[in-house]
Protein backbone atom coordinates (compact mmCIF):
# COMPACT_ATOMS: atom_id res chain seq x y z
CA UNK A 1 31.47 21.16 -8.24
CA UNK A 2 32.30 24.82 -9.57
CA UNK A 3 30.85 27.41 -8.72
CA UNK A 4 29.40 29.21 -11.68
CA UNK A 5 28.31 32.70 -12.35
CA UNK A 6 24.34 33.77 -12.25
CA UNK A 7 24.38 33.28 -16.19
CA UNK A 8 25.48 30.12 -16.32
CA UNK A 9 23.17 28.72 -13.82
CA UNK A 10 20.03 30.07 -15.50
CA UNK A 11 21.74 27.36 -17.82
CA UNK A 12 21.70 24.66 -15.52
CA UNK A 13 18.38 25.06 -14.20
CA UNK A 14 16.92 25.01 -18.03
CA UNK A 15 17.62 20.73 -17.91
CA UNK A 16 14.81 20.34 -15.35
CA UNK A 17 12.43 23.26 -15.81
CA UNK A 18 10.60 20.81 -17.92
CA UNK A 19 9.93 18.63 -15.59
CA UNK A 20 9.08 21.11 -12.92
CA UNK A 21 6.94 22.99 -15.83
CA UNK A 22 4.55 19.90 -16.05
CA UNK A 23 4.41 19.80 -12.00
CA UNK A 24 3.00 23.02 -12.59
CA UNK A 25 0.70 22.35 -14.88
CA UNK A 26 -0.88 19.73 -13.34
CA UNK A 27 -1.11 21.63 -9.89
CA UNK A 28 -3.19 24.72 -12.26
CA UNK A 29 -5.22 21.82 -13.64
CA UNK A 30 -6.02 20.09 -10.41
CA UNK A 31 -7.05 23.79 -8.88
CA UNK A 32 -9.40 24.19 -12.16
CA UNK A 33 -10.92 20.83 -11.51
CA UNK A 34 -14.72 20.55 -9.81
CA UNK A 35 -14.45 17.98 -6.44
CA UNK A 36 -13.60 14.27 -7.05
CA UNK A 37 -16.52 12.22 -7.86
CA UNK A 38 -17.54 9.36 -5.34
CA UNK A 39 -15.69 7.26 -7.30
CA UNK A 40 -12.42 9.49 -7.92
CA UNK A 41 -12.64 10.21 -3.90
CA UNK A 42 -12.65 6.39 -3.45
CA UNK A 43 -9.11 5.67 -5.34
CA UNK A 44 -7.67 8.75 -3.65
CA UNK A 45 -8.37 6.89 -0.42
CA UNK A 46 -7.12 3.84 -1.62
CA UNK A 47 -3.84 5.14 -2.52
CA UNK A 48 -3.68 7.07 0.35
CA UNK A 49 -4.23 4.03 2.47
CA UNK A 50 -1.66 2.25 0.55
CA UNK A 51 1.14 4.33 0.86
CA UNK A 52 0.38 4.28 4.72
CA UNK A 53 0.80 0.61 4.98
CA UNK A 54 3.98 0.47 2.44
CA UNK A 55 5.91 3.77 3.38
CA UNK A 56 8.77 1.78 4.15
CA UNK A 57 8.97 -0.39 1.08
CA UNK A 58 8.80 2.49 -0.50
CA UNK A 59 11.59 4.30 1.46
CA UNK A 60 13.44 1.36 0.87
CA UNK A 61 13.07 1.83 -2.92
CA UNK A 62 14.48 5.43 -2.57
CA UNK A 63 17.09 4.87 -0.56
CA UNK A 64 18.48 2.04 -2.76
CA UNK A 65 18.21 4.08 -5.85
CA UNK A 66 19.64 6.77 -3.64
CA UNK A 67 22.44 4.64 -2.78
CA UNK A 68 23.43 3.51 -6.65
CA UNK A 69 23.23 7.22 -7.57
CA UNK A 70 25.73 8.30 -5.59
CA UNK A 71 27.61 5.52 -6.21
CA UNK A 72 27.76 6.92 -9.38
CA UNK A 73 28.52 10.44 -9.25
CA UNK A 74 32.51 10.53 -8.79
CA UNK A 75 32.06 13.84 -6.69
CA UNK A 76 29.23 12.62 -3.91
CA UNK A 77 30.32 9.38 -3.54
CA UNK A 78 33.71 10.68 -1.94
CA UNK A 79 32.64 11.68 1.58
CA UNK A 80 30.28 9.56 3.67
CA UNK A 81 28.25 12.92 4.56
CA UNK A 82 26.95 13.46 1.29
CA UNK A 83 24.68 10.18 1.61
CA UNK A 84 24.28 10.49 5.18
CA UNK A 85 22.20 13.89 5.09
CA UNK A 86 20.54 12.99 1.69
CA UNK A 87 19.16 9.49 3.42
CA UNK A 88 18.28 11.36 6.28
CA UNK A 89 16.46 13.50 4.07
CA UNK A 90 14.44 10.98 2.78
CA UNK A 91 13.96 9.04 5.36
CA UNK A 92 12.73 11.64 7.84
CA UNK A 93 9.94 13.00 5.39
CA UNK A 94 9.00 9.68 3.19
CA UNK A 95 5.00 10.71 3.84
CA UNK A 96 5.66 13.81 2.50
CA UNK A 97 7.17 12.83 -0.60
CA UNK A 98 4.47 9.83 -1.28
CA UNK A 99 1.91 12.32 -0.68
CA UNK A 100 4.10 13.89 -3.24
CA UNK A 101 3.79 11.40 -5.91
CA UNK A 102 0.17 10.49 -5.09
CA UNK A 103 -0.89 13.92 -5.62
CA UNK A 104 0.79 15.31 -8.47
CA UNK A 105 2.89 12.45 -10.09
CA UNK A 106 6.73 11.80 -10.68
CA UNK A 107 7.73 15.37 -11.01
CA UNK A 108 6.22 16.55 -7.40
CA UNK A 109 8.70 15.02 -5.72
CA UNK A 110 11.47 17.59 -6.89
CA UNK A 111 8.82 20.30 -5.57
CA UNK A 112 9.03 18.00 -1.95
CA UNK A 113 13.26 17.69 -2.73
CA UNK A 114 13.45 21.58 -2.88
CA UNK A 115 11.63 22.12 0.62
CA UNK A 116 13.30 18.94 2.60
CA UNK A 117 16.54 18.49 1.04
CA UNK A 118 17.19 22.41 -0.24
CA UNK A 119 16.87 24.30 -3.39
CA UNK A 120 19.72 25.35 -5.98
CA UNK A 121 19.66 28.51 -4.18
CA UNK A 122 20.56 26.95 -0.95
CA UNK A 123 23.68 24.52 -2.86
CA UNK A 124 25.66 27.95 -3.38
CA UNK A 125 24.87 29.86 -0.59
CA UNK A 126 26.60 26.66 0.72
CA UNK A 127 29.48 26.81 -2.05
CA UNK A 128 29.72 31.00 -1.11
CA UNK A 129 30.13 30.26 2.63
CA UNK A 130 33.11 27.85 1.94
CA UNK A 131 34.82 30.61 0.10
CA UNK A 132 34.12 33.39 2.60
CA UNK A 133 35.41 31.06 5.40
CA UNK A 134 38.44 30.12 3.93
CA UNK A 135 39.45 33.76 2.13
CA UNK A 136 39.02 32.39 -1.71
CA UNK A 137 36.70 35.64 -2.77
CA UNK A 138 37.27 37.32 -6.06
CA UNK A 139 38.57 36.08 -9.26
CA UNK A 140 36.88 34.79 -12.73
CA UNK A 141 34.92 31.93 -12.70
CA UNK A 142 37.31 30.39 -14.91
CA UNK A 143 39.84 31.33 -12.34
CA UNK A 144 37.71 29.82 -9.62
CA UNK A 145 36.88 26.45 -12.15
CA UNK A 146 40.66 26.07 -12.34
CA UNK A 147 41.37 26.99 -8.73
CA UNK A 148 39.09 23.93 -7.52
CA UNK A 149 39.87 20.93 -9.66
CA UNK A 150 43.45 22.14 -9.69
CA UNK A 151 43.96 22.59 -6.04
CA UNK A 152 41.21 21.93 -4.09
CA UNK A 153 40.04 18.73 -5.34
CA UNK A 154 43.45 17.34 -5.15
CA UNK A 155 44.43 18.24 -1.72
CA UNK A 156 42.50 15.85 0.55
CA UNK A 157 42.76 18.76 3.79
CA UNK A 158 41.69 21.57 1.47
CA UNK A 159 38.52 19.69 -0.12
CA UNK A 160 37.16 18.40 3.45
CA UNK A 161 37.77 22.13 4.62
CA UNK A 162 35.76 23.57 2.04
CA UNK A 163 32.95 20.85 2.02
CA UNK A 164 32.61 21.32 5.99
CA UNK A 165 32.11 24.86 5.82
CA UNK A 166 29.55 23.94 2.85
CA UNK A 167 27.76 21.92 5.40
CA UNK A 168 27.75 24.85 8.08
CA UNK A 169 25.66 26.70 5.57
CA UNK A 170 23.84 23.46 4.32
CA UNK A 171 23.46 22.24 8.11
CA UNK A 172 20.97 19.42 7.54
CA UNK A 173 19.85 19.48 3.92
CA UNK A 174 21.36 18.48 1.16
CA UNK A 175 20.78 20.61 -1.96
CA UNK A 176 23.21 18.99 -3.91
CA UNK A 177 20.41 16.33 -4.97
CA UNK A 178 19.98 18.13 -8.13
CA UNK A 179 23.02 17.53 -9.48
CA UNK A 180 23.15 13.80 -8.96
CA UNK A 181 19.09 13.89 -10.13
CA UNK A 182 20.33 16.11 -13.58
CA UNK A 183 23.91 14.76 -13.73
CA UNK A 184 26.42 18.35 -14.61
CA UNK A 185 27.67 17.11 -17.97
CA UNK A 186 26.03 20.24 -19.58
CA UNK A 187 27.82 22.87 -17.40
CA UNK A 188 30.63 24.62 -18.78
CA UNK A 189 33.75 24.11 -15.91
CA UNK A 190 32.57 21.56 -14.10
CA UNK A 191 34.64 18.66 -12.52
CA UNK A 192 34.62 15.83 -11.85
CA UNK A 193 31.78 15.34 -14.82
CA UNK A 194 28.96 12.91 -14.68
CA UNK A 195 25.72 12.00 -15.97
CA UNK A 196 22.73 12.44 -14.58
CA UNK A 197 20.69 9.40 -12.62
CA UNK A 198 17.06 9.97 -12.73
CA UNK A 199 17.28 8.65 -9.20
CA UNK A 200 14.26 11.06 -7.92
CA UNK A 201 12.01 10.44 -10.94
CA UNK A 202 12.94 6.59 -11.40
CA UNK A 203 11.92 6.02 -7.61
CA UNK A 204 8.77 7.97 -8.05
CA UNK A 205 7.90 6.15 -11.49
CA UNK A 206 8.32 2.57 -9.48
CA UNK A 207 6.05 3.47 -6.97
CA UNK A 208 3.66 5.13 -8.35
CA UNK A 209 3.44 1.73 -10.86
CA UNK A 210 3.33 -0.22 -7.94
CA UNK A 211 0.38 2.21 -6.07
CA UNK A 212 -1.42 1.79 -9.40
CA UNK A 213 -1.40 -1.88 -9.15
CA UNK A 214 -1.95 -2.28 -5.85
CA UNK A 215 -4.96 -0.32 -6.30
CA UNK A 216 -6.57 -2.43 -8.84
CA UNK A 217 -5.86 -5.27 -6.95
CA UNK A 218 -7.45 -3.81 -3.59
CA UNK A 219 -10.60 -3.34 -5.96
CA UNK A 220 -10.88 -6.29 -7.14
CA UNK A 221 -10.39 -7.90 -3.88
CA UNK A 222 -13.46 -5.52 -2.39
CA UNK A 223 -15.58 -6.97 -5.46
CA UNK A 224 -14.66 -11.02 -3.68
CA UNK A 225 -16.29 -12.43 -0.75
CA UNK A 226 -15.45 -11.45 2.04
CA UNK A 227 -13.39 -13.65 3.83
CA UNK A 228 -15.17 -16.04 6.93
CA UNK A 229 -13.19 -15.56 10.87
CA UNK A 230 -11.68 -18.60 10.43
CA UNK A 231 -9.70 -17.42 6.43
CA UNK A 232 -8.63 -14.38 8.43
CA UNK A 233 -7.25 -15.84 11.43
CA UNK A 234 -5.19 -18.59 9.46
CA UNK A 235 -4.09 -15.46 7.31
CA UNK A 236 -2.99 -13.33 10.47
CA UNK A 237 -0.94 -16.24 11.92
CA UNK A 238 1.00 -16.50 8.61
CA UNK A 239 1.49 -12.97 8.36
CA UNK A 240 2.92 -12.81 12.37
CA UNK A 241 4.87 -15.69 11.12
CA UNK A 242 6.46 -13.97 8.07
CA UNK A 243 7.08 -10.84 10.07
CA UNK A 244 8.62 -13.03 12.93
CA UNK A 245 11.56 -13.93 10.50
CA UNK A 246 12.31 -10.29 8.92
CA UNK A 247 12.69 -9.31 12.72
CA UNK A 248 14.89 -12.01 13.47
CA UNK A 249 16.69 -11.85 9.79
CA UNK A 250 16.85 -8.10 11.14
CA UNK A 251 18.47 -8.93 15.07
CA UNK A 252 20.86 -10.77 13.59
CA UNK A 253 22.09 -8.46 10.89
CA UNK A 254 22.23 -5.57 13.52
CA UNK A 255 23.98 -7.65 16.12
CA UNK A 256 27.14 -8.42 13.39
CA UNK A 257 26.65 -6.70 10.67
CA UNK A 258 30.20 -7.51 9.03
CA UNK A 259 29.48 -11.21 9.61
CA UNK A 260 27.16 -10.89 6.56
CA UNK A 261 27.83 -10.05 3.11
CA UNK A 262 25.15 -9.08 0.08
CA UNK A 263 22.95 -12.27 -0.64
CA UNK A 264 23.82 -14.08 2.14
CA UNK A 265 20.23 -16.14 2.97
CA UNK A 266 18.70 -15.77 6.50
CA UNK A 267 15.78 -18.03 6.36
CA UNK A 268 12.95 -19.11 3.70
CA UNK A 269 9.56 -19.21 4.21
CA UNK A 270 6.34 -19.97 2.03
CA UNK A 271 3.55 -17.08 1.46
CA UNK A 272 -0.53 -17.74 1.99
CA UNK A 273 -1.08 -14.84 -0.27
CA UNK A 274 0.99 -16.51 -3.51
CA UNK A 275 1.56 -19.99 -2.06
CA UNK A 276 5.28 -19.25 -3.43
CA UNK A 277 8.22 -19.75 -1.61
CA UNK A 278 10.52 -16.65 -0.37
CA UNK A 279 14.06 -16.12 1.29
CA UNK A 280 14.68 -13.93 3.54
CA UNK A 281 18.24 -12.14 2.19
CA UNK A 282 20.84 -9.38 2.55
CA UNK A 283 20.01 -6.84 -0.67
CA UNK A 284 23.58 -5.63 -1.95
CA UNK A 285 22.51 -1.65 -0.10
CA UNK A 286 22.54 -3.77 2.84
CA UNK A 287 18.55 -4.16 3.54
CA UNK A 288 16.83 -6.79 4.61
CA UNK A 289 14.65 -7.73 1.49
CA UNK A 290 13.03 -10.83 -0.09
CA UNK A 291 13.38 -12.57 -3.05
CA UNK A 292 11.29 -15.10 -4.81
CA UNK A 293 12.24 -18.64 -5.37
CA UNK A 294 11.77 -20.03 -8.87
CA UNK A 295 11.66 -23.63 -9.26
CA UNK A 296 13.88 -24.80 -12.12
């Protein structure tokens, strides 16, 4: 990535001050807003309770989209550290962000990115360390543009020098999101160029379908009879039973994990709540994961 001048990255930041404009927005509108009704209160809940019991589906979802992103960006998918502290990212605050989505939609989680990952500002106070540390100060930013895809970029030494000392500065965050969220075809200098991903937003759009439905369902299940002792016990053995074989699908993945490829099958197993039949498989991120089983 180059390092640009102030000027140009007022630029940048223009392709997602939309976004962050209608985060905005809906946070003024929410603090305008009189307290939830009973019923409003009562989906709140639901989704809150949802994203409780699903966090790690969920995390899953981001980290797989994460995963694909970065396979995509030519620059970020070069060093294993790059992924490593963006996962971690994720991973470690995955309430935080659902709360995220729950609360203000899609475009709160790049307010959640900017506090747990790092902001712009943080991605070149990174990019200034690196050239403080290894003597590179002064000079145009053409000079500079030319100076890293030239000679930095191509010297394998030189380019892990300079992204180490971007990770003193970084030191557990991983700013750099941004640009494989907003892609940095639109900068003037930049190399190696690619597109943006939507990586951020198209997690956050899956899930918060999936909370949506989940939440009608959930309703319309509280509208049913309630089930007798005897419904929920038969359902509680199935579900141990189901949860049996990801943990042994798991145990076995973790004892060899180059024994298995993407796809491979571990077991398959029928569902109470569908009455469809599953397999237990290896998803091509390397998760354990399940996919139906359509009958031809």
């Amino acid at each position: 990535m180059v390092d640009f001048g102030s000027k140009e990255l007022g630029k940048l930041s223009n392709k997602a001050k939309q976004g962050r404009q209608e985060y905005e927005e809906i946070l003024k509108y929410e603090q305008r807003q009189e307290p939830r009704s009973k019923f409003e209160q009562n989906i709140q809940d639901l989704k809150q309770q949802i994203i409780e019991d699903y966090k790690y589906d969920y995390r899953n979802i981001l980290l797989e989209n994460t995963r694909l992103a970065i396979e995509k960006t030519k620059e970020y998918n070069r060093l294993e550290k790059f992924s490593d502290n963006l996962e971690n990212a994720i991973k470690y605050n995955i309430m935080e962000i659902l709360q995220s989505i729950v609360s203000y939609g899609i475009y709160g989680i790049y307010d959640v990115m900017e506090r747990v990952a790092g902001s712009l500002s943080d991605f070149w106070d990174g990019v200034e360390n690196a050239r403080e540390e290894m003597e590179l100060g002064g000079g145009t930013k053409e000079q500079r543009a030319r100076y890293w895809k030239n000679k930095v970029w191509l010297t394998e030494e030189m380019y892990e020098d300079t992204i180490a000392y971007r990770f003193q500065a970084w030191e557990d965050y991983a700013p750099y999101w941004y640009w494989i969220e907003h892609g940095n075809y639109f900068s003037i200098g930049a190399f190696p160029v690619f597109q943006q991903t939507n990586f951020l937003t198209k997690s956050a759009r899956e899930i918060e379908t999936d909370i949506d439905i989940k939440v009608e369902e959930m309703r319309y299940q509280e509208e049913e009879e309630e089930p007798s002792p005897e419904e929920d016990e038969v359902q509680d053995y199935y579900d141990q039973q189901e949860k049996n074989l990801f943990d042994e699908a798991q145990e076995r993945f973790l004892a060899n994990p180059d024994q298995y490829q993407p796809g491979f099958v571990f077991n398959r197993y029928k569902s109470l709540e569908d009455e469809c039949e599953y397999k237990i498989v290896l998803t091509k991120t390397k998760l354990i994961g399940r996919r139906k089983i359509y009958k031809r």
